[in-house]
C-alpha atoms as a PDB file:
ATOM      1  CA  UNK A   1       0.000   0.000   0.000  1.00  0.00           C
ATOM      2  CA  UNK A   2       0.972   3.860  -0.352  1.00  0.00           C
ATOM      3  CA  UNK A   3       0.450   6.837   2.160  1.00  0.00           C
ATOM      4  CA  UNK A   4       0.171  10.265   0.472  1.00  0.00           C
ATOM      5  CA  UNK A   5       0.895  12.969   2.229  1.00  0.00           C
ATOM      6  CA  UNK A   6      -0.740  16.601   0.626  1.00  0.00           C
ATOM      7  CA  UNK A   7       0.486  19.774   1.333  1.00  0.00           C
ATOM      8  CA  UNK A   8       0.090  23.557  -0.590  1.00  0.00           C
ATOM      9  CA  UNK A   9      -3.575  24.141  -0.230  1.00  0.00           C
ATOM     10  CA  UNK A  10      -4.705  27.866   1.155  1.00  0.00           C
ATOM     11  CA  UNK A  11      -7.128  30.878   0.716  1.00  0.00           C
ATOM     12  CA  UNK A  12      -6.154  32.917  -2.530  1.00  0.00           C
ATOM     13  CA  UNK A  13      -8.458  35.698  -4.546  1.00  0.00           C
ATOM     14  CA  UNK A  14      -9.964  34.712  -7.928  1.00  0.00           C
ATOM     15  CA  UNK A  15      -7.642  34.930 -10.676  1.00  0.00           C
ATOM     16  CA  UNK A  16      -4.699  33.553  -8.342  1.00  0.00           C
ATOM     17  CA  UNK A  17      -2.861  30.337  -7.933  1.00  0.00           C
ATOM     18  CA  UNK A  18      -1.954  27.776  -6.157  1.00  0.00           C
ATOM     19  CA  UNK A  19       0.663  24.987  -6.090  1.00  0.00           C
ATOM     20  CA  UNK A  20      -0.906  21.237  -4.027  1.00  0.00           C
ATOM     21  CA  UNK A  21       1.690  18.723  -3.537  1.00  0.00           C
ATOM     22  CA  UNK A  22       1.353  15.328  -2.989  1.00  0.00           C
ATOM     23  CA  UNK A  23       4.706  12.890  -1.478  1.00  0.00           C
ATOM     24  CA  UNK A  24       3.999   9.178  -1.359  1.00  0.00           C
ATOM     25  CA  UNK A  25       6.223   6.253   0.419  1.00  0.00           C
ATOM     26  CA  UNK A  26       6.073   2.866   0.647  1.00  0.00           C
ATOM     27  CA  UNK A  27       4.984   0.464  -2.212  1.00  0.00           C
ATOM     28  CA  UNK A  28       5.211   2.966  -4.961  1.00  0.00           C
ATOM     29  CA  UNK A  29       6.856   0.627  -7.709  1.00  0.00           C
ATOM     30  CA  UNK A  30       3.518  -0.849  -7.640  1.00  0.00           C
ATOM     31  CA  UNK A  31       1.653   2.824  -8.754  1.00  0.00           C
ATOM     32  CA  UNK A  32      -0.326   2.226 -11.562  1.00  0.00           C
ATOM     33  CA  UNK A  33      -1.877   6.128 -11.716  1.00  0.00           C
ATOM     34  CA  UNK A  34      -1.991   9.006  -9.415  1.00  0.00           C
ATOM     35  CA  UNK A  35      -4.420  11.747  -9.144  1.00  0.00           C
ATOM     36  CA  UNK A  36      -6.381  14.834  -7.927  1.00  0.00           C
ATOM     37  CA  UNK A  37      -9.838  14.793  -6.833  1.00  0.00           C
ATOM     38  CA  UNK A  38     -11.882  17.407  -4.813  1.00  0.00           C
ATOM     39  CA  UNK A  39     -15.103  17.528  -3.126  1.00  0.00           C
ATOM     40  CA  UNK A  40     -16.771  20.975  -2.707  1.00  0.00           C
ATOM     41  CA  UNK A  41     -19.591  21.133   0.370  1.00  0.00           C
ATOM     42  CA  UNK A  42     -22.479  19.172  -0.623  1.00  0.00           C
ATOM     43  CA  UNK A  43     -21.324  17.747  -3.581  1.00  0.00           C
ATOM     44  CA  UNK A  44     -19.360  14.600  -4.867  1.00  0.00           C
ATOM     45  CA  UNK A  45     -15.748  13.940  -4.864  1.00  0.00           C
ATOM     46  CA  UNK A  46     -14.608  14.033  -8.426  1.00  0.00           C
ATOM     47  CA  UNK A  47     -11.794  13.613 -10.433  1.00  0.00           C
ATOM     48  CA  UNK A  48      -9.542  16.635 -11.763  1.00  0.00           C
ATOM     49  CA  UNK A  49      -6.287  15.478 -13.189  1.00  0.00           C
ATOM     50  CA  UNK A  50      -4.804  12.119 -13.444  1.00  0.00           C
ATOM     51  CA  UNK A  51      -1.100  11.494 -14.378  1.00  0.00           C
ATOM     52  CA  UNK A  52      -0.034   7.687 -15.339  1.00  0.00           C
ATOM     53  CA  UNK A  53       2.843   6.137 -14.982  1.00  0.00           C
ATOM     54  CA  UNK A  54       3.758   6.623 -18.269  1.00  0.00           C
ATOM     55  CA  UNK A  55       3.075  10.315 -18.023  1.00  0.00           C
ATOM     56  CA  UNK A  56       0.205  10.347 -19.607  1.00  0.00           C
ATOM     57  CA  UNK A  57      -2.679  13.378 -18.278  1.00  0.00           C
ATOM     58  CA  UNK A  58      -6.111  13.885 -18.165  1.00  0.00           C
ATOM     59  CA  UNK A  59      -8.115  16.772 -16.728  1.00  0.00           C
ATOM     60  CA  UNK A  60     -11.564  17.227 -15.990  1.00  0.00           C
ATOM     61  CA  UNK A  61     -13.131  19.698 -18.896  1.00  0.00           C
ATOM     62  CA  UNK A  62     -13.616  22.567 -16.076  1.00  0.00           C
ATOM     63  CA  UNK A  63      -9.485  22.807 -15.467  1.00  0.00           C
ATOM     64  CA  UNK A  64      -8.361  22.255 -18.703  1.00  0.00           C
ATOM     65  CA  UNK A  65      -5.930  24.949 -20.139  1.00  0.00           C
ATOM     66  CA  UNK A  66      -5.831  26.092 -16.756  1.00  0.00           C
ATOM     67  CA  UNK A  67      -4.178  23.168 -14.171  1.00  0.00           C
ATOM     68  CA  UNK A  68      -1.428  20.940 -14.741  1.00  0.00           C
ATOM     69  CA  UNK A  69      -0.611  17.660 -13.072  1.00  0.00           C
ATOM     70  CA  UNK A  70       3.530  16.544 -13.094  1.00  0.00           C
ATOM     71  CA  UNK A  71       5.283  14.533 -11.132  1.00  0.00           C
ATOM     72  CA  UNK A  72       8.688  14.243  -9.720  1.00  0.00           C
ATOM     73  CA  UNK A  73      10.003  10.822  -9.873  1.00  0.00           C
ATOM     74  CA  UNK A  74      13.003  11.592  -7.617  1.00  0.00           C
ATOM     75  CA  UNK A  75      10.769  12.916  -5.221  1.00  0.00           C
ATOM     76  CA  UNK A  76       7.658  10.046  -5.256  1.00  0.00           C
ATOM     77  CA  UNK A  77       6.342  13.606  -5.781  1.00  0.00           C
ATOM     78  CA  UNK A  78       2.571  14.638  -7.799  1.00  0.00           C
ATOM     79  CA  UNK A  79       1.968  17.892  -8.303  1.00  0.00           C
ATOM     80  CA  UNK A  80      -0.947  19.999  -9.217  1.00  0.00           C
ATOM     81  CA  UNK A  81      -0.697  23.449 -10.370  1.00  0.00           C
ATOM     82  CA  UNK A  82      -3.512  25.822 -10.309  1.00  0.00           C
ATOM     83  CA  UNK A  83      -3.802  28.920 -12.219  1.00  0.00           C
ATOM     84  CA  UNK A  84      -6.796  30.901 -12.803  1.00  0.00           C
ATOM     85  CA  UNK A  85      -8.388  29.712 -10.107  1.00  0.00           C
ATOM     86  CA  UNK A  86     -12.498  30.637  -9.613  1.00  0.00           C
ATOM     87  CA  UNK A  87     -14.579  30.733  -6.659  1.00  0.00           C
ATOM     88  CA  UNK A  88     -16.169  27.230  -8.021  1.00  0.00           C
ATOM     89  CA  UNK A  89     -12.768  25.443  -7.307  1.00  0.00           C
ATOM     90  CA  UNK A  90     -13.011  26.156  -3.941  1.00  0.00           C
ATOM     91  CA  UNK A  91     -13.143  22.293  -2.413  1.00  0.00           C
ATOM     92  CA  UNK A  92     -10.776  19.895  -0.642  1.00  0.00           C
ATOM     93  CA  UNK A  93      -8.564  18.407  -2.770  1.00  0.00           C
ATOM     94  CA  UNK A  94      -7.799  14.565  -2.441  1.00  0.00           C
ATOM     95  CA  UNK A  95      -4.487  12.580  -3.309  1.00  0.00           C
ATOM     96  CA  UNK A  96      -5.547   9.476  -4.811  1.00  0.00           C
ATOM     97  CA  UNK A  97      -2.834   6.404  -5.924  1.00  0.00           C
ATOM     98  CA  UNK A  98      -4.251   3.173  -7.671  1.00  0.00           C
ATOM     99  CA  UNK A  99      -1.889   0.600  -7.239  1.00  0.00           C
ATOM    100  CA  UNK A 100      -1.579  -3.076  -7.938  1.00  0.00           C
ATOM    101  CA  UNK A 101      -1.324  -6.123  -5.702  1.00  0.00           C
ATOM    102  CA  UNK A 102      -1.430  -9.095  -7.575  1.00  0.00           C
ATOM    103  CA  UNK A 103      -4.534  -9.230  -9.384  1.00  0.00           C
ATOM    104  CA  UNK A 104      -5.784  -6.791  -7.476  1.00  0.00           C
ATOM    105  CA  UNK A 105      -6.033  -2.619  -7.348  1.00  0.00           C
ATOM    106  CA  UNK A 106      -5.509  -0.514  -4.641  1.00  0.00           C
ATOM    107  CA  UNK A 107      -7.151   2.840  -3.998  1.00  0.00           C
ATOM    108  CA  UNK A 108      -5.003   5.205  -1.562  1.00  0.00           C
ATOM    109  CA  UNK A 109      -5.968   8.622  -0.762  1.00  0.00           C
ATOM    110  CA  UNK A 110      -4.164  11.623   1.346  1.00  0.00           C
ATOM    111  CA  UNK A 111      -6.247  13.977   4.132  1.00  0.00           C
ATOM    112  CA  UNK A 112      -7.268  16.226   1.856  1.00  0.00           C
ATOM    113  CA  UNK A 113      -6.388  19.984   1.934  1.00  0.00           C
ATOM    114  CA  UNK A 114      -8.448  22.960   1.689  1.00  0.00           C
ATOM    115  CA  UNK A 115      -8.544  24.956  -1.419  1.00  0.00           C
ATOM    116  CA  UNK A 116     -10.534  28.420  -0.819  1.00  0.00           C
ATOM    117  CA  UNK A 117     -11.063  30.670  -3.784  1.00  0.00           C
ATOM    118  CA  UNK A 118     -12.548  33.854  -2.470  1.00  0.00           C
ATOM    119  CA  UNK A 119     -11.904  37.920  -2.516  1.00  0.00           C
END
């Protein structure tokens, strides 16, 4: 299994940005993807970006052209970059690894950090 540990969320004003990062240890030669997902109050938790381990992206259509998910292999290191950021990304922001065992996969997820977009 992998822990995640988040870090980087905040308040910032409309327009601003933000930089979530997301460190992972133990069995991470087994990480198949990792991700971002948030959950705003009342809502569901959905994905955002999603990195493989190929390097291969994919955003939700509401962050495109305006987040970026990278990673740092030297660092077991995912991060998301926010720019642009409006008052409906305001959420807590998940880590999420799927990795295998065996035949299996494995969701992990971090504690989620608190992304406030607000003047």
């Amino acid at each position: 299994q992998v822990q995640l540990v988040e870090s980087g969320g905040g308040l910032v004003q409309p327009g601003g940005s933000l930089r979530l990062s997301c460190a992972a240890s133990g069995s991470i030669f087994s990480i198949v993807t990792m991700g971002w997902y948030r959950q705003a109050p009342g809502k569901q938790r959905e994905l955002v970006a999603l990195i493989t381990s190929g390097g291969s992206t994919n955003y939700v259509d509401s962050v495109k052209d305006r987040f970026t998910i990278s990673r740092d292999n030297a660092k077991n290191t995912v991060y998301l970059q926010m720019n642009s950021l409006k008052p409906e990304d305001t959420a807590v922001y998940y880590c999420n690894a799927l990795t295998r065992s065996g035949l299996s996969l494995i969701n992990s997820w971090g504690q989620g950090t608190q992304v406030t977009v607000s003047s």
